[in-house]
N, C-alpha and C. Protein backbone atom coordinates (compact mmCIF):
# COMPACT_ATOMS: atom_id res chain seq x y z
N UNK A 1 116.80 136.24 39.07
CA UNK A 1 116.70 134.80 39.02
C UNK A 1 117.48 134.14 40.15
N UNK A 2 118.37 134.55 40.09
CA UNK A 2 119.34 134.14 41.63
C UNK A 2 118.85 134.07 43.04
N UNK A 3 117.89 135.36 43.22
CA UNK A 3 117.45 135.77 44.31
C UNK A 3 116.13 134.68 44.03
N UNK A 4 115.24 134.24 43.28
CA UNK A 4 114.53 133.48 43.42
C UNK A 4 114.99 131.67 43.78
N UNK A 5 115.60 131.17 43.16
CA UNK A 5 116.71 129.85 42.97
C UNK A 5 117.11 129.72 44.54
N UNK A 6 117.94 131.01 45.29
CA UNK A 6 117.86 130.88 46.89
C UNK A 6 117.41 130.83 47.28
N UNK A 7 116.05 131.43 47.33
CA UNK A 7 114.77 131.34 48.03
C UNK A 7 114.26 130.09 48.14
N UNK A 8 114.17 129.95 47.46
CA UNK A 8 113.46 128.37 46.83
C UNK A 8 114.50 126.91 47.57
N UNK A 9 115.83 127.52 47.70
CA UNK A 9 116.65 126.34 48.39
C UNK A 9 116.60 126.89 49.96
N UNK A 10 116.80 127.93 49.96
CA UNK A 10 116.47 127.80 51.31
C UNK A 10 114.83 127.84 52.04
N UNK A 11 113.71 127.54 51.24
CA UNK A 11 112.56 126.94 51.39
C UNK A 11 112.59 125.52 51.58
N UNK A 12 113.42 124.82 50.96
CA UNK A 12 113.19 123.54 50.82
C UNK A 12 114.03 122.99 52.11
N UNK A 13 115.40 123.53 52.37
CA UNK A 13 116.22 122.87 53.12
C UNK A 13 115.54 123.45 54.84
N UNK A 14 114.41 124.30 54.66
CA UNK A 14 113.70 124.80 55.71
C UNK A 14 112.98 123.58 56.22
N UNK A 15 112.03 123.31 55.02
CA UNK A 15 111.02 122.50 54.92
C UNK A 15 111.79 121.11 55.81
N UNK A 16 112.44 120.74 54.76
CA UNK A 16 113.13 119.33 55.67
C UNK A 16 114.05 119.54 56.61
N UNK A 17 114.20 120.31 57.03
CA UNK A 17 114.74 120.49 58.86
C UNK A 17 113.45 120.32 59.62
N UNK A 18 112.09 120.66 58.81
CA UNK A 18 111.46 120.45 60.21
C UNK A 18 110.16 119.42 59.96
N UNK A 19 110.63 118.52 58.79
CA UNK A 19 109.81 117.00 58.66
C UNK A 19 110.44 116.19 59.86
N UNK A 20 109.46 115.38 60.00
CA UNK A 20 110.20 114.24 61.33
C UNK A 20 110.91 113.12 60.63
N UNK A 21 111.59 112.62 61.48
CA UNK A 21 112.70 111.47 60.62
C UNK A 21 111.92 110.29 60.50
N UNK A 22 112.63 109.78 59.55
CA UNK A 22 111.55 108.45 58.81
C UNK A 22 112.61 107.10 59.98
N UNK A 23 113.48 107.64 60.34
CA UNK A 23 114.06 106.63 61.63
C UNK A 23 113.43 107.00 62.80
N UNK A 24 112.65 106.25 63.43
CA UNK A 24 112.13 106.17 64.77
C UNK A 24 112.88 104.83 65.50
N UNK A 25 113.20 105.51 66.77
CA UNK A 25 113.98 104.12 67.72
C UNK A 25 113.30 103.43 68.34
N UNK A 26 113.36 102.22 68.20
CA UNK A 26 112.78 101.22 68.90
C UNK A 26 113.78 100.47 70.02
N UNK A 27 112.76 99.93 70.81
CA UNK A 27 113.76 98.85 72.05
C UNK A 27 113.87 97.64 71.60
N UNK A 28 114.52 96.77 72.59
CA UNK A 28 114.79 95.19 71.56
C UNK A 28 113.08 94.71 72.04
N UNK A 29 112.10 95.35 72.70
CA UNK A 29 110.66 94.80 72.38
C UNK A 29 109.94 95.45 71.02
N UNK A 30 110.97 96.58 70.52
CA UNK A 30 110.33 96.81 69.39
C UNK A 30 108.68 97.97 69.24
N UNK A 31 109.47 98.67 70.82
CA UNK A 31 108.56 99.83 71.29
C UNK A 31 109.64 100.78 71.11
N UNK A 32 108.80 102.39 71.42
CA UNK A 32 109.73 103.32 72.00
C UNK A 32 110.17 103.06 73.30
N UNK A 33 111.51 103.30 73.39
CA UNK A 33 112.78 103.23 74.65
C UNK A 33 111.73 104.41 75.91
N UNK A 34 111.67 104.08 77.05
CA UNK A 34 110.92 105.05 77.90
C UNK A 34 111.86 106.49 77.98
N UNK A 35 112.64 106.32 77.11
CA UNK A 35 113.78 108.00 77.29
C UNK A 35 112.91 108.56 76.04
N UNK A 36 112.14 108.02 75.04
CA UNK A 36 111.17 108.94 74.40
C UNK A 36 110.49 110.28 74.78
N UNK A 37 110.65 111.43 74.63
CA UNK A 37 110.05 112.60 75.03
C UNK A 37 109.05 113.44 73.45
N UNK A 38 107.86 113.77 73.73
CA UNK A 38 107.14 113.82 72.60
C UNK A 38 107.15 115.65 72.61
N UNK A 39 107.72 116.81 73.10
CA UNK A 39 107.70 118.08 73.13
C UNK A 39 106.99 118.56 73.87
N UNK A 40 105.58 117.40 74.32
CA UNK A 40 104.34 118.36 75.17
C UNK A 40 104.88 117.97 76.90
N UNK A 41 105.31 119.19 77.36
CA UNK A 41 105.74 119.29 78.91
C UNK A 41 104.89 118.49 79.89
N UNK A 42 103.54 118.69 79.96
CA UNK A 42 103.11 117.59 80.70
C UNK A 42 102.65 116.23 80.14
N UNK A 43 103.45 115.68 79.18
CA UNK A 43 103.02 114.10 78.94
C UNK A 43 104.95 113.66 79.29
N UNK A 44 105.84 115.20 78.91
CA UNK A 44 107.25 114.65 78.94
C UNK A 44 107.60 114.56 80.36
N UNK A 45 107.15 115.41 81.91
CA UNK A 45 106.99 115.50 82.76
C UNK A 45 106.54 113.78 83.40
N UNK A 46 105.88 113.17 82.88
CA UNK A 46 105.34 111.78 83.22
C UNK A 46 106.62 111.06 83.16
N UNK A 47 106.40 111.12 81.42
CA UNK A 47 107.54 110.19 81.05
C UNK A 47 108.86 110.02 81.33
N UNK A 48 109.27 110.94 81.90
CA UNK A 48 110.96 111.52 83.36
C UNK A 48 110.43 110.84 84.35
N UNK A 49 109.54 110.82 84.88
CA UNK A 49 109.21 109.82 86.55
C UNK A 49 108.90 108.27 86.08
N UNK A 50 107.76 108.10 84.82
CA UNK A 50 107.99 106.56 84.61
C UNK A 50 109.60 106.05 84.27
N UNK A 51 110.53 107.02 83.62
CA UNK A 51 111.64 105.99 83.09
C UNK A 51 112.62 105.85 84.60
N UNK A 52 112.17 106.61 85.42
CA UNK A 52 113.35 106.06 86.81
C UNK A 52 113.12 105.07 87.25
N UNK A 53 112.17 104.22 87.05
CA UNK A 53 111.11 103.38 87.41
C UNK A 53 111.00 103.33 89.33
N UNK A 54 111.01 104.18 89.81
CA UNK A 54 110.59 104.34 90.90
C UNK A 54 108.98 104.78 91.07
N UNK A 55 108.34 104.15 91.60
CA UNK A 55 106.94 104.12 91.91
C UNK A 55 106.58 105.32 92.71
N UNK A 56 107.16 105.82 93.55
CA UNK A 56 106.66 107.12 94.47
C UNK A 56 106.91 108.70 93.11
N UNK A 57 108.31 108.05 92.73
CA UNK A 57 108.38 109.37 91.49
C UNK A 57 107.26 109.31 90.52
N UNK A 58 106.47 108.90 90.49
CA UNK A 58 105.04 108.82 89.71
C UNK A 58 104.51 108.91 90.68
N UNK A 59 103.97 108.37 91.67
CA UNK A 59 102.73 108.78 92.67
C UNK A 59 102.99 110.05 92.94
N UNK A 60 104.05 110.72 93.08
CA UNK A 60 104.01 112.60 93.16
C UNK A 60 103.23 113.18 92.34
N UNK A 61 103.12 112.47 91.14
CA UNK A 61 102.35 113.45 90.06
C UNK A 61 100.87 112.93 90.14
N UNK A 62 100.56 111.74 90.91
CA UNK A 62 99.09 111.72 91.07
C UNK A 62 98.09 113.10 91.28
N UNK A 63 97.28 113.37 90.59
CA UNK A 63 96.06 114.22 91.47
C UNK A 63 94.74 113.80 91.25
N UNK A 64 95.15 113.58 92.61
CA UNK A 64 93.65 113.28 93.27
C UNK A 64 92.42 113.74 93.35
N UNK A 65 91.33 112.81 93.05
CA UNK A 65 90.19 113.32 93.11
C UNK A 65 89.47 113.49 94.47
N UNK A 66 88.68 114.28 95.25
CA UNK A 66 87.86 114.29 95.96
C UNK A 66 86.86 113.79 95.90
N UNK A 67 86.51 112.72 95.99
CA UNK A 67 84.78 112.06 95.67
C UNK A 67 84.22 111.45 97.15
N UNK A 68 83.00 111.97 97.49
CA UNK A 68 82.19 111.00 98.61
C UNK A 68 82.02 109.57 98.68
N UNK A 69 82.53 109.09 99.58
CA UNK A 69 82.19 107.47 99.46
C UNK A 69 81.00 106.92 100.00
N UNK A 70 80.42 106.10 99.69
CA UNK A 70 79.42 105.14 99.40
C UNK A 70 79.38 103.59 100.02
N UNK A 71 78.40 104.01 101.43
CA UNK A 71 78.47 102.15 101.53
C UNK A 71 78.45 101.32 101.00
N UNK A 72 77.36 101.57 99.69
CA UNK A 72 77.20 100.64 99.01
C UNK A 72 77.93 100.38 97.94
N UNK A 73 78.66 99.11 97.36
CA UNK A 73 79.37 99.25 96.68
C UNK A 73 78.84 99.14 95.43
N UNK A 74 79.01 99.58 94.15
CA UNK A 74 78.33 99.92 93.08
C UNK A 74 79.30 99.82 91.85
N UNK A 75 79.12 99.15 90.74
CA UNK A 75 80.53 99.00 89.14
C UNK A 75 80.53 100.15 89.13
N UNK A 76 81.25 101.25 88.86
CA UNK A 76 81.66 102.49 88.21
C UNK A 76 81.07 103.40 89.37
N UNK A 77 80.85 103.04 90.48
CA UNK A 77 80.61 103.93 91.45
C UNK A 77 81.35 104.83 92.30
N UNK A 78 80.68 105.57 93.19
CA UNK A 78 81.86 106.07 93.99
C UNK A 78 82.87 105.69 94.61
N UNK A 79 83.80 105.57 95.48
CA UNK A 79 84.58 104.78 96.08
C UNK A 79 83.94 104.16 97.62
N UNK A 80 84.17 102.93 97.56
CA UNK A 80 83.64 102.42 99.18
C UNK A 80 83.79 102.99 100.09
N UNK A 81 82.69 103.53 101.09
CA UNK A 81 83.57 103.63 102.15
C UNK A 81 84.72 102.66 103.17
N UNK A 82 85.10 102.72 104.15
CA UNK A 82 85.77 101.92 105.11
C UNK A 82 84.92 102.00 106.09
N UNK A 83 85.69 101.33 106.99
CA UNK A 83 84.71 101.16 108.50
C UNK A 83 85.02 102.11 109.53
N UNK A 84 83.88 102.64 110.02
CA UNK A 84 84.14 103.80 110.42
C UNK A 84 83.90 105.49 109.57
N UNK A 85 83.84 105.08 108.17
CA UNK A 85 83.46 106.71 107.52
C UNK A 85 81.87 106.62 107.17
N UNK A 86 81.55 107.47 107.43
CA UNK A 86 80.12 107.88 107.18
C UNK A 86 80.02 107.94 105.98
N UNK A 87 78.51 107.24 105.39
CA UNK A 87 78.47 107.77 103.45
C UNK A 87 78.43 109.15 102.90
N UNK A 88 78.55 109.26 102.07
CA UNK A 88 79.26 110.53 101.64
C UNK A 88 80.11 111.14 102.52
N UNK A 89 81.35 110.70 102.98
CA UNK A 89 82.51 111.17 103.92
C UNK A 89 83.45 111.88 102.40
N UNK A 90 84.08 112.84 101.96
CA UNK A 90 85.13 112.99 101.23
C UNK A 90 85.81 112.33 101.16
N UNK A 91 86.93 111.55 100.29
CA UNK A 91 87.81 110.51 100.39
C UNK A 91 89.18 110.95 98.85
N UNK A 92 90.01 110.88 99.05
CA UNK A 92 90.79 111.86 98.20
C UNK A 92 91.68 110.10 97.41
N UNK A 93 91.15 110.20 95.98
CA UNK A 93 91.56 108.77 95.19
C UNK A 93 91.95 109.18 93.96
N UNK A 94 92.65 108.13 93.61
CA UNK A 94 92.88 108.16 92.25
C UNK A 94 92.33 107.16 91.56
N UNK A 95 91.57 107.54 90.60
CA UNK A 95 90.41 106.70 89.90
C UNK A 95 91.66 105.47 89.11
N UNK A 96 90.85 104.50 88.85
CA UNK A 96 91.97 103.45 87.95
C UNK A 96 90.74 102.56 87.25
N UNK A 97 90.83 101.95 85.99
CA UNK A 97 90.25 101.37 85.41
C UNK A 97 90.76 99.95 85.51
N UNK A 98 89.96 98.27 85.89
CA UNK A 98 90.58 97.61 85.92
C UNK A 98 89.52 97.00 84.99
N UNK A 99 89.21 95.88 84.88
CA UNK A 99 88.03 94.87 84.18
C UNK A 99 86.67 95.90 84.73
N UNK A 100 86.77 96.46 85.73
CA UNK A 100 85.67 97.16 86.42
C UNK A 100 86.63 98.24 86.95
N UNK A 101 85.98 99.58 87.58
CA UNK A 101 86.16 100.66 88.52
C UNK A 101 86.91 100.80 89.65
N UNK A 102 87.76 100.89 89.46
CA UNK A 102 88.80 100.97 90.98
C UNK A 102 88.96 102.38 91.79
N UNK A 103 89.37 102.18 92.81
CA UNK A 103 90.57 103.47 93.56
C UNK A 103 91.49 103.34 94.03
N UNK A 104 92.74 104.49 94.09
CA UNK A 104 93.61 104.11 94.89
C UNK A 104 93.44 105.21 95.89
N UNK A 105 93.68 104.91 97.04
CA UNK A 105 93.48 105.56 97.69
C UNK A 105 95.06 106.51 98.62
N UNK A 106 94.57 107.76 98.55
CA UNK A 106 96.10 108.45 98.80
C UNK A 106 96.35 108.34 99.81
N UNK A 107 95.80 107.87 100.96
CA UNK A 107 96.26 107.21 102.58
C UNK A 107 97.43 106.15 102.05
N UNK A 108 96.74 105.04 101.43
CA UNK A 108 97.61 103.96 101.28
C UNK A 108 98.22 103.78 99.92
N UNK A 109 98.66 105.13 99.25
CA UNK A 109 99.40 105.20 98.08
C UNK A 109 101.36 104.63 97.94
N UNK A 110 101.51 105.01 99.76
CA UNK A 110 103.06 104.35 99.49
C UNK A 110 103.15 102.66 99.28
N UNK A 111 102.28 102.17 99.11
CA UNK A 111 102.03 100.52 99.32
C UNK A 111 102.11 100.03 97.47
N UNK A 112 101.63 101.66 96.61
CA UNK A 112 100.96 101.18 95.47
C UNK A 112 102.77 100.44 95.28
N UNK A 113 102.96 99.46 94.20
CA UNK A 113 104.23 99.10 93.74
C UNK A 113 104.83 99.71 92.08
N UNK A 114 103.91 100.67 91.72
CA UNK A 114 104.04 101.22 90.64
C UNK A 114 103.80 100.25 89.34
N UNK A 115 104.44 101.04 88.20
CA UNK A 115 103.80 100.66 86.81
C UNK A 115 104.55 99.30 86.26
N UNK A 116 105.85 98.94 86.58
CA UNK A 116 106.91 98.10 85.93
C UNK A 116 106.43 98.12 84.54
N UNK A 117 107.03 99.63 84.00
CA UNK A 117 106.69 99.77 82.49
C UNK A 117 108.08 99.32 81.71
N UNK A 118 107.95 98.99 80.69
CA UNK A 118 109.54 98.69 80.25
C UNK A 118 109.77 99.82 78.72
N UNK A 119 108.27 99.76 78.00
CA UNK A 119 108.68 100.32 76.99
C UNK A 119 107.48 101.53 76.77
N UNK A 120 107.47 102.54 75.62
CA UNK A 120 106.00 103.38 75.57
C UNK A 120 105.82 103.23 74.14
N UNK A 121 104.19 102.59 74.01
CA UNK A 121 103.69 102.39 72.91
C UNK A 121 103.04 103.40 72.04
N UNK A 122 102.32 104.25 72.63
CA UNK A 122 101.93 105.38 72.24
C UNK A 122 101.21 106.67 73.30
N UNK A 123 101.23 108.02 72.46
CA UNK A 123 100.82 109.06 73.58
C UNK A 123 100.01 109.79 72.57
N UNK A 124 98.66 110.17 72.94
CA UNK A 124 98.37 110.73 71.97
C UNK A 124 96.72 111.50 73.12
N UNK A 125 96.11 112.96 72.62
CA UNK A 125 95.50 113.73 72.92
C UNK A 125 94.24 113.02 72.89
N UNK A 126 93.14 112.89 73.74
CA UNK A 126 92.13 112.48 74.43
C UNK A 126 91.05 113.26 73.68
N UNK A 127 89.84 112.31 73.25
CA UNK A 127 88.95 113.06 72.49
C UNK A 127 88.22 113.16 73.40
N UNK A 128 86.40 113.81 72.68
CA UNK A 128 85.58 113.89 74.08
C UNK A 128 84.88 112.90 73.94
N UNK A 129 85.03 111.79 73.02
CA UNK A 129 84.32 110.12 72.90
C UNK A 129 84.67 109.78 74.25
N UNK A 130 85.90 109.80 74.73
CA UNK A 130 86.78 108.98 75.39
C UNK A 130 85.83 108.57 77.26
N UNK A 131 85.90 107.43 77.02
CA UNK A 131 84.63 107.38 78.40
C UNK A 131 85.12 108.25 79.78
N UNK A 132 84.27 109.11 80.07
CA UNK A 132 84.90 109.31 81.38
C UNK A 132 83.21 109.98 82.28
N UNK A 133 83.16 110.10 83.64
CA UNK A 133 82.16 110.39 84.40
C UNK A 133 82.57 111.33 85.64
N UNK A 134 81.93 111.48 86.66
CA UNK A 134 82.47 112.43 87.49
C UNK A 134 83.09 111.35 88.28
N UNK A 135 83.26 110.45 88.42
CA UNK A 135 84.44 109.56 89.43
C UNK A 135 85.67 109.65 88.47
N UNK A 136 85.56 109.23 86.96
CA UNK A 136 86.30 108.93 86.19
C UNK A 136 87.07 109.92 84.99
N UNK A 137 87.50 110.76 85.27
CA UNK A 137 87.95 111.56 84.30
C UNK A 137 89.05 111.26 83.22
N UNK A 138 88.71 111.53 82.02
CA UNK A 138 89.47 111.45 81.51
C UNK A 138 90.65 112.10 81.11
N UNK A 139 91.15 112.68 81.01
CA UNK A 139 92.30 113.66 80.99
C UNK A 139 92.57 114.33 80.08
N UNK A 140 93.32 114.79 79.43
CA UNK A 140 93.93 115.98 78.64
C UNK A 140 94.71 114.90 77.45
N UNK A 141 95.42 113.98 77.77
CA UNK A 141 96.89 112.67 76.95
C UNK A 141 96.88 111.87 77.74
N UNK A 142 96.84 110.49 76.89
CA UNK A 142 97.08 109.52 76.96
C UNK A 142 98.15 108.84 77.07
N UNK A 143 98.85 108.15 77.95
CA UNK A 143 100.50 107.67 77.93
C UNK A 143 100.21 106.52 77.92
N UNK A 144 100.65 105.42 76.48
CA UNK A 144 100.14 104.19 76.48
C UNK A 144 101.56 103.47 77.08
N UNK A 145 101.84 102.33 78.09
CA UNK A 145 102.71 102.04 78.69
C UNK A 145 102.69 100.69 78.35
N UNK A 146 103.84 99.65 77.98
CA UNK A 146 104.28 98.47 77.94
C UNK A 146 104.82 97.73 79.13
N UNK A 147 104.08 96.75 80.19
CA UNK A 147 104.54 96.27 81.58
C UNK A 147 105.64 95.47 80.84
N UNK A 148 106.93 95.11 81.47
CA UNK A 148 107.05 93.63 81.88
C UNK A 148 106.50 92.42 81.38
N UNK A 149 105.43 92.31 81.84
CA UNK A 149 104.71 91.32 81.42
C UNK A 149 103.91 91.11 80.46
N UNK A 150 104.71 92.15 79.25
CA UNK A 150 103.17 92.21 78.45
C UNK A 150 102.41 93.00 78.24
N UNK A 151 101.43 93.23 79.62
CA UNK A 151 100.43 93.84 79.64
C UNK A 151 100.77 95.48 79.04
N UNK A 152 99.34 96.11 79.46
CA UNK A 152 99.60 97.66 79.24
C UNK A 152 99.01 98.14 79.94
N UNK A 153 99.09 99.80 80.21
CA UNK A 153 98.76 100.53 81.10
C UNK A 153 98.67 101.91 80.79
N UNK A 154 97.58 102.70 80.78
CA UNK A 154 97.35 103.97 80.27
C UNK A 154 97.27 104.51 81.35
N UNK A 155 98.41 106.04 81.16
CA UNK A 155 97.95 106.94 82.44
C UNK A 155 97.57 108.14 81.46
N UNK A 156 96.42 108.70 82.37
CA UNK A 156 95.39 109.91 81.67
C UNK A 156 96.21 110.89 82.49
N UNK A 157 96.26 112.04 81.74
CA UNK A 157 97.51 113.23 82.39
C UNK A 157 96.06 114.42 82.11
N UNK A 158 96.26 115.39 83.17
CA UNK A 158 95.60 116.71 82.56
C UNK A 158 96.46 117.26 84.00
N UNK A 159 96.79 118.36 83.37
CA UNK A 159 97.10 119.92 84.10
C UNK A 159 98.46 119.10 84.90
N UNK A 160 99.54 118.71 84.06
CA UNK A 160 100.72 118.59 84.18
C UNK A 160 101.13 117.22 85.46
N UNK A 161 99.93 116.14 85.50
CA UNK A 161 99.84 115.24 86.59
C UNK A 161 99.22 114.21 85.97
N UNK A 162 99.18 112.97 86.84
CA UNK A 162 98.54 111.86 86.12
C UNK A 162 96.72 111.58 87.20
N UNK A 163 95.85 111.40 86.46
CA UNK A 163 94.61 112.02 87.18
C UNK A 163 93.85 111.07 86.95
N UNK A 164 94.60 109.60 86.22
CA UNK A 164 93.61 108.26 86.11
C UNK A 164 94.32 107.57 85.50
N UNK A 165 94.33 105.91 85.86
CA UNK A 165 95.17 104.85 85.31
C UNK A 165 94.32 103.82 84.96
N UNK A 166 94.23 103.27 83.86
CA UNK A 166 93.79 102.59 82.99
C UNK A 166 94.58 100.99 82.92
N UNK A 167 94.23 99.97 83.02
CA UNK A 167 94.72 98.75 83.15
C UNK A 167 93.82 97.85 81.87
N UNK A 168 94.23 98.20 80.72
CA UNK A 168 93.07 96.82 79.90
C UNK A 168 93.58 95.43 80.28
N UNK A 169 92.63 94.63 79.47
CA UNK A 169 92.68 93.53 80.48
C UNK A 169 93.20 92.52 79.36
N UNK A 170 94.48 92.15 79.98
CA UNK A 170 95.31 91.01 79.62
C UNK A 170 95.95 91.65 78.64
N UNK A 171 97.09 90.87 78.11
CA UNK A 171 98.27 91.19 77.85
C UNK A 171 97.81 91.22 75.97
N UNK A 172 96.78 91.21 75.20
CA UNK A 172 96.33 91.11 73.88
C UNK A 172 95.83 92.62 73.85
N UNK A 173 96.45 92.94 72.63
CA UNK A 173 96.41 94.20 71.77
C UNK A 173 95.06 94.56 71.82
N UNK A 174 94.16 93.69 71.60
CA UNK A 174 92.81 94.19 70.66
C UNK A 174 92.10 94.83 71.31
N UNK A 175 91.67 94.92 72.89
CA UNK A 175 91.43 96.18 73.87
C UNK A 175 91.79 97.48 73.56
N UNK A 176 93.39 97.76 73.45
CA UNK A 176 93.94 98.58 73.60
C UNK A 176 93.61 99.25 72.03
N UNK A 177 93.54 98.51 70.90
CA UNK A 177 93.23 99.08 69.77
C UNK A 177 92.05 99.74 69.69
N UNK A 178 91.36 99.49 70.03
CA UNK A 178 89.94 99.92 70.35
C UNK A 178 89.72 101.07 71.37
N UNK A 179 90.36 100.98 72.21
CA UNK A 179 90.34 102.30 73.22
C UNK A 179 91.45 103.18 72.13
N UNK A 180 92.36 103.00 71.79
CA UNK A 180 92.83 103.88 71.13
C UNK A 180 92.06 104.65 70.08
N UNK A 181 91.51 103.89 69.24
CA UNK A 181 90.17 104.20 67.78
C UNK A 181 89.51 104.93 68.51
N UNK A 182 89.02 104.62 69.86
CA UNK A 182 87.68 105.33 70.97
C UNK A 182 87.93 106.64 71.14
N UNK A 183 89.33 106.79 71.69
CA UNK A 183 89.57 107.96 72.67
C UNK A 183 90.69 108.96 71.88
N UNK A 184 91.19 108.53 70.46
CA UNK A 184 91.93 109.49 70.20
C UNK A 184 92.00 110.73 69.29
N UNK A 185 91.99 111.65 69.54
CA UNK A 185 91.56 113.23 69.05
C UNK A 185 92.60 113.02 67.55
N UNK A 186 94.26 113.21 68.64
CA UNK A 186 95.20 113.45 67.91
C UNK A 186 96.18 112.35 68.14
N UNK A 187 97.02 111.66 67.49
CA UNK A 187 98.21 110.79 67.93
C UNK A 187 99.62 111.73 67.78
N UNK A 188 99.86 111.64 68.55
CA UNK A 188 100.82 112.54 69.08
C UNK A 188 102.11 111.93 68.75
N UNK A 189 102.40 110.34 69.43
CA UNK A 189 103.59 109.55 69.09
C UNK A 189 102.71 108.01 68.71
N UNK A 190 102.58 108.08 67.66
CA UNK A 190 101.75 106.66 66.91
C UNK A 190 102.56 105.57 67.24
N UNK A 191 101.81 104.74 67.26
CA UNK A 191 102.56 103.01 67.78
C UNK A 191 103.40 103.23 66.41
N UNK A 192 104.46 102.05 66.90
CA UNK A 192 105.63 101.81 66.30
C UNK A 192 104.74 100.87 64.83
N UNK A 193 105.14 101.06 63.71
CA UNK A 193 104.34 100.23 62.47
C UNK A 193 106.31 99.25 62.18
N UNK A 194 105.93 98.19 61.79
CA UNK A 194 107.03 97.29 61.61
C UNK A 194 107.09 97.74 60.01
């Protein structure tokens, strides 16, 4: 009976060493603090270059796509060419979602001014709903980001880099709820519930 009674306590005191705590930290916006790390190496890998808030320490982890550019300019199309590149020239970008289809382009990436994220709302694993095309990939995790201003900003991570940035539009939740419902497999670190 003894040997069962221990078992049984040290089952239980097992068990709750490895439930998650019913205290989660918030910032005075009432997000996770960007020193949040969720265990998975390449979403925690991001989240070390967004909290320095230096903009080039995130553009390191960009990877870039190779896509042909296109005179013509087209919504969700390839990337423009410039003057001077022939259509279908290779052009090495990082896809970004704005109201419409963007690029950044890795020539003129030291110019980008980065994320001015302040807090992280949620990170969570990418279903195969989640829109993406051959300009636009979607990634592996989702890093939902709180600007400054409000706004938000999703960077799509696959194979330990950030491989597409997401901008919904304007500083109101109800976008972002919806791409979240859209695109999420698994929630990994769920928005903060009051």
């Amino acid at each position: 009976m003894k040997f069962k009674i221990g078992s049984l306590l040290l089952a239980v005191t097992l068990l709750s060493a490895c439930q998650p705590s019913a205290q989660v930290e918030v910032n005075e916006q009432g997000y996770y603090p960007l020193t949040t790390r969720t265990g998975v190496n390449d979403v925690d890998a991001v989240l070390s270059a967004v909290e320095t808030g230096i903009a080039s320490n995130v553009a390191a982890l960009f990877k870039y796509s190779t896509i042909p550019c296109a005179t013509v300019g087209a919504l969700g199309g390839p990337p423009q060419c410039r003057a001077g590149e022939a259509e279908n020239t290779p052009v090495e970008v990082l896809p970004a979602l704005f109201s419409e289809g963007s690029y950044f382009r890795k020539d003129e990436i030291s110019t980008w001014q980065g994320l001015d994220a302040r807090s992280l709302y949620a990170v969570f694993e990418i279903s195969e709903s989640a829109y993406s095309d051959a300009y636009y990939p979607a990634g592996e995790y989702g890093i939902v980001l709180i600007r400054a201003d409000g706004s938000s900003v999703i960077l799509r991570v696959a194979g330990g880099g950030i491989v597409r940035v997401d901008y919904p539009a304007g500083p109101s939740f109800d976008m972002l709820e919806a791409i979240l419902a859209r695109d999420t497999s698994e929630m990994i670190l769920p928005p903060v519930t009051p």
